[in-house]
Protein backbone atom coordinates (compact mmCIF):
# COMPACT_ATOMS: atom_id res chain seq x y z
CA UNK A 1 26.55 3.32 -24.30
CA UNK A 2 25.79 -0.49 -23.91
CA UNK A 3 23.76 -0.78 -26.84
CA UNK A 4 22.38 0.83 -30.18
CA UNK A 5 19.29 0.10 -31.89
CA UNK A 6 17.15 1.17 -34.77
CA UNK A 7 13.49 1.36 -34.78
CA UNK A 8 12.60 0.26 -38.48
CA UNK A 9 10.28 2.92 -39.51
CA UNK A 10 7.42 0.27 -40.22
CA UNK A 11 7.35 -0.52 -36.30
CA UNK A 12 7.09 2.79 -35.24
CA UNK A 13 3.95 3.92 -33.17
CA UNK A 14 1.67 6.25 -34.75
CA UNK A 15 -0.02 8.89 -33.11
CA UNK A 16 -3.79 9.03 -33.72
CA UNK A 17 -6.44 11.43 -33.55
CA UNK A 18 -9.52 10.82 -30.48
CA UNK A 19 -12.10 12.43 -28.74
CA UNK A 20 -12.34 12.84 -24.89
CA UNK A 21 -14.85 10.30 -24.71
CA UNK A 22 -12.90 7.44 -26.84
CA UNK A 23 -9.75 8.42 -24.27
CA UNK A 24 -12.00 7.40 -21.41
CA UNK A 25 -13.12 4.52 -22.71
CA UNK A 26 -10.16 3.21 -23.63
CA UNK A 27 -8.80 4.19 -20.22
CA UNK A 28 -11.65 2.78 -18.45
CA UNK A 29 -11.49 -0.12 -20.66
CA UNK A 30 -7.20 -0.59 -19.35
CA UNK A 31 -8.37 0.29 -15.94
CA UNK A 32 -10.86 -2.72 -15.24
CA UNK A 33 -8.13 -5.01 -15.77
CA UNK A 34 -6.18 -3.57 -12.77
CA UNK A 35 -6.68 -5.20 -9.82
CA UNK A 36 -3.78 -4.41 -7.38
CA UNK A 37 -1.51 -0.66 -7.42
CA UNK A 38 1.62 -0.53 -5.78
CA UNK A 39 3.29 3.33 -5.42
CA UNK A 40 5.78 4.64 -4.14
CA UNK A 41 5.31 8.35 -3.87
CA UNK A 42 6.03 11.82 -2.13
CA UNK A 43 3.23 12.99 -0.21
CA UNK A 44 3.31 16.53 1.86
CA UNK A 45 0.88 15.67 4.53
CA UNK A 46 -1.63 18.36 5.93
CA UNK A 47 -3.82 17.95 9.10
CA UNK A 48 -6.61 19.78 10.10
CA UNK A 49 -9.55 21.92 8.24
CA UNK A 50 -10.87 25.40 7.58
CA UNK A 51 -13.75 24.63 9.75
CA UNK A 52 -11.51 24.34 12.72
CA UNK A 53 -9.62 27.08 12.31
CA UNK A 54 -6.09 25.14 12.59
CA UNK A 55 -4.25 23.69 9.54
CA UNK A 56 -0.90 21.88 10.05
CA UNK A 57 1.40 21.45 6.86
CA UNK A 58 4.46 18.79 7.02
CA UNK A 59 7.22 18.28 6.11
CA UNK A 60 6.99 16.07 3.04
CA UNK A 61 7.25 12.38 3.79
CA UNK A 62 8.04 8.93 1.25
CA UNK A 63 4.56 7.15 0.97
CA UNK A 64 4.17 3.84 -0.07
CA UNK A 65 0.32 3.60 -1.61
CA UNK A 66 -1.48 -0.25 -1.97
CA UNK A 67 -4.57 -0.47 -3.40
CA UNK A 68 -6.51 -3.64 -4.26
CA UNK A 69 -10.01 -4.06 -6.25
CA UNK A 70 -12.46 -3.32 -5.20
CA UNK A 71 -12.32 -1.80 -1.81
CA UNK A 72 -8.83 -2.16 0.03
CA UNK A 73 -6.39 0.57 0.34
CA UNK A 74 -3.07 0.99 2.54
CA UNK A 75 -1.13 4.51 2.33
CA UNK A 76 1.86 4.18 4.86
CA UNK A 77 4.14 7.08 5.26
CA UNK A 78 7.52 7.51 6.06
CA UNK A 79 10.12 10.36 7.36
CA UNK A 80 12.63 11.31 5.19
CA UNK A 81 16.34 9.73 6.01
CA UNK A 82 15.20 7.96 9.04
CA UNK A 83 12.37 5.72 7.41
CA UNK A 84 10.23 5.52 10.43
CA UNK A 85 6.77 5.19 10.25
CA UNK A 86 4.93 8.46 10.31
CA UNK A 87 1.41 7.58 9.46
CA UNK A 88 -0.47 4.38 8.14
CA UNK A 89 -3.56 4.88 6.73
CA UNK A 90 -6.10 1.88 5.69
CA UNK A 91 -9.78 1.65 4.34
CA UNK A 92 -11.35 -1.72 3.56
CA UNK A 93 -14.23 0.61 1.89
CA UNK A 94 -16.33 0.36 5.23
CA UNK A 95 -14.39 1.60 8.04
CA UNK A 96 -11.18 3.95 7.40
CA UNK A 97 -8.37 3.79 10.07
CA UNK A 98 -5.53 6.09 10.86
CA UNK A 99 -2.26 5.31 13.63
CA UNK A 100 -0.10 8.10 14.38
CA UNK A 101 2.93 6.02 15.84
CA UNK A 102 4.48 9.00 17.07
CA UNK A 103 1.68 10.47 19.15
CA UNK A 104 0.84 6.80 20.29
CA UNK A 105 -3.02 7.33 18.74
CA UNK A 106 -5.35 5.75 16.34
CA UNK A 107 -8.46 6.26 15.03
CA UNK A 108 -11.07 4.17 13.52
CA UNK A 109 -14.23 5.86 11.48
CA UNK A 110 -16.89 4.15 9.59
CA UNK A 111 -17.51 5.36 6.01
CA UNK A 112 -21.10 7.17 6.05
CA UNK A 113 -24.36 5.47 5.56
CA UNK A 114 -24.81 8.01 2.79
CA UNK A 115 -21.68 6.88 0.97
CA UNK A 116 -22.46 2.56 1.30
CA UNK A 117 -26.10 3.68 -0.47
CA UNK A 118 -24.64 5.02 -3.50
CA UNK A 119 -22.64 1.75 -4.18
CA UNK A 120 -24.49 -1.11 -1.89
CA UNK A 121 -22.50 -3.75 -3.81
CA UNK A 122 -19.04 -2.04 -3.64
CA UNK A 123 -17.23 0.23 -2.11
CA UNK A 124 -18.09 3.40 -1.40
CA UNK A 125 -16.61 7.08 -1.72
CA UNK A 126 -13.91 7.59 0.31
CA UNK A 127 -14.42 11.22 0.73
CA UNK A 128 -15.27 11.00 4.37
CA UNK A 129 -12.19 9.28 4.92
CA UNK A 130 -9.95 11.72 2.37
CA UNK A 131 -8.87 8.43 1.01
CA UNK A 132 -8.96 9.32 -2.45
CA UNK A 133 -7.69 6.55 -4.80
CA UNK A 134 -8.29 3.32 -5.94
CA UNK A 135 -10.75 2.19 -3.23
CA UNK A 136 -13.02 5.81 -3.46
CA UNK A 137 -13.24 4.00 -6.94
CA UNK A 138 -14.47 0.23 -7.16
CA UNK A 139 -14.94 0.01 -10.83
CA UNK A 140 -11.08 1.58 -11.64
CA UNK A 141 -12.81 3.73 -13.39
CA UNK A 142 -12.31 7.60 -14.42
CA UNK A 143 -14.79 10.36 -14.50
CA UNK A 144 -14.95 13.25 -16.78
CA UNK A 145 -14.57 16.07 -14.27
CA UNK A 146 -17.04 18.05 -16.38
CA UNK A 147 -19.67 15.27 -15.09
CA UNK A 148 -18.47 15.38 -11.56
């Protein structure tokens, strides 16, 4: 132990009582102020859909996640050990792009007309895209998932 110290009891936080609404705001409130995210996370990567019949799980992969206000987001992912690029995945909140280094592909889709109408200013939804983060988000904020 490097060091000992004692919390006076008058500095102490104290814990306070609040509805699900005041938590939001206050969150919300925090989450306007953010305007860049930078993660490092574990991501287990899955490709494909029900629709198609095929769905490919992979091996879990280190995944760096950048995110800027009010549209941009980055999600690069790495093999374990090696580091080598496995995926890198960008939106700009009207076209999402995807390159697969290791098949030698990429792919480039615009987000749907349907998505820009519901936030002309901003940028929309990235549901099309499965981008969801930061940039499927303009205002930083968070939904009740009640309301959603």
């Amino acid at each position: 132990m490097t060091s000992h110290t004692v919390i006076p009891q008058s500095q102490k936080p104290v814990a306070k009582d609040a509805s699900r609404e005041e938590l939001l705001d206050l969150y919300n409130q925090f989450a306007r102020g953010v305007k860049t995210l930078n993660s490092t996370v574990e991501l287990k990567p899955i490709a494909g859909s029900k629709y198609s019949g095929v769905i490919d799980e992979y091996h879990e992969v280190k995944a760096f996640i950048l995110a800027a206000q009010p549209a941009s987001i980055r999600v690069i992912g790495q093999a374990p050990v090696i580091g080598k690029t496995v995926f890198d995945m960008a939106s700009d909140g009207e076209i999402f792009r995807v390159l697969i280094p290791s098949k030698n592909k990429s792919y480039s889709v615009p987000l749907l007309p349907s998505e820009r109408a519901a936030n002309p200013s901003r940028s929309p939804p990235a549901t099309s895209s499965g981008c969801t983060a930061l940039a499927g988000n303009p205002e930083g904020r968070i939904r009740d998932r009640e309301g959603v």
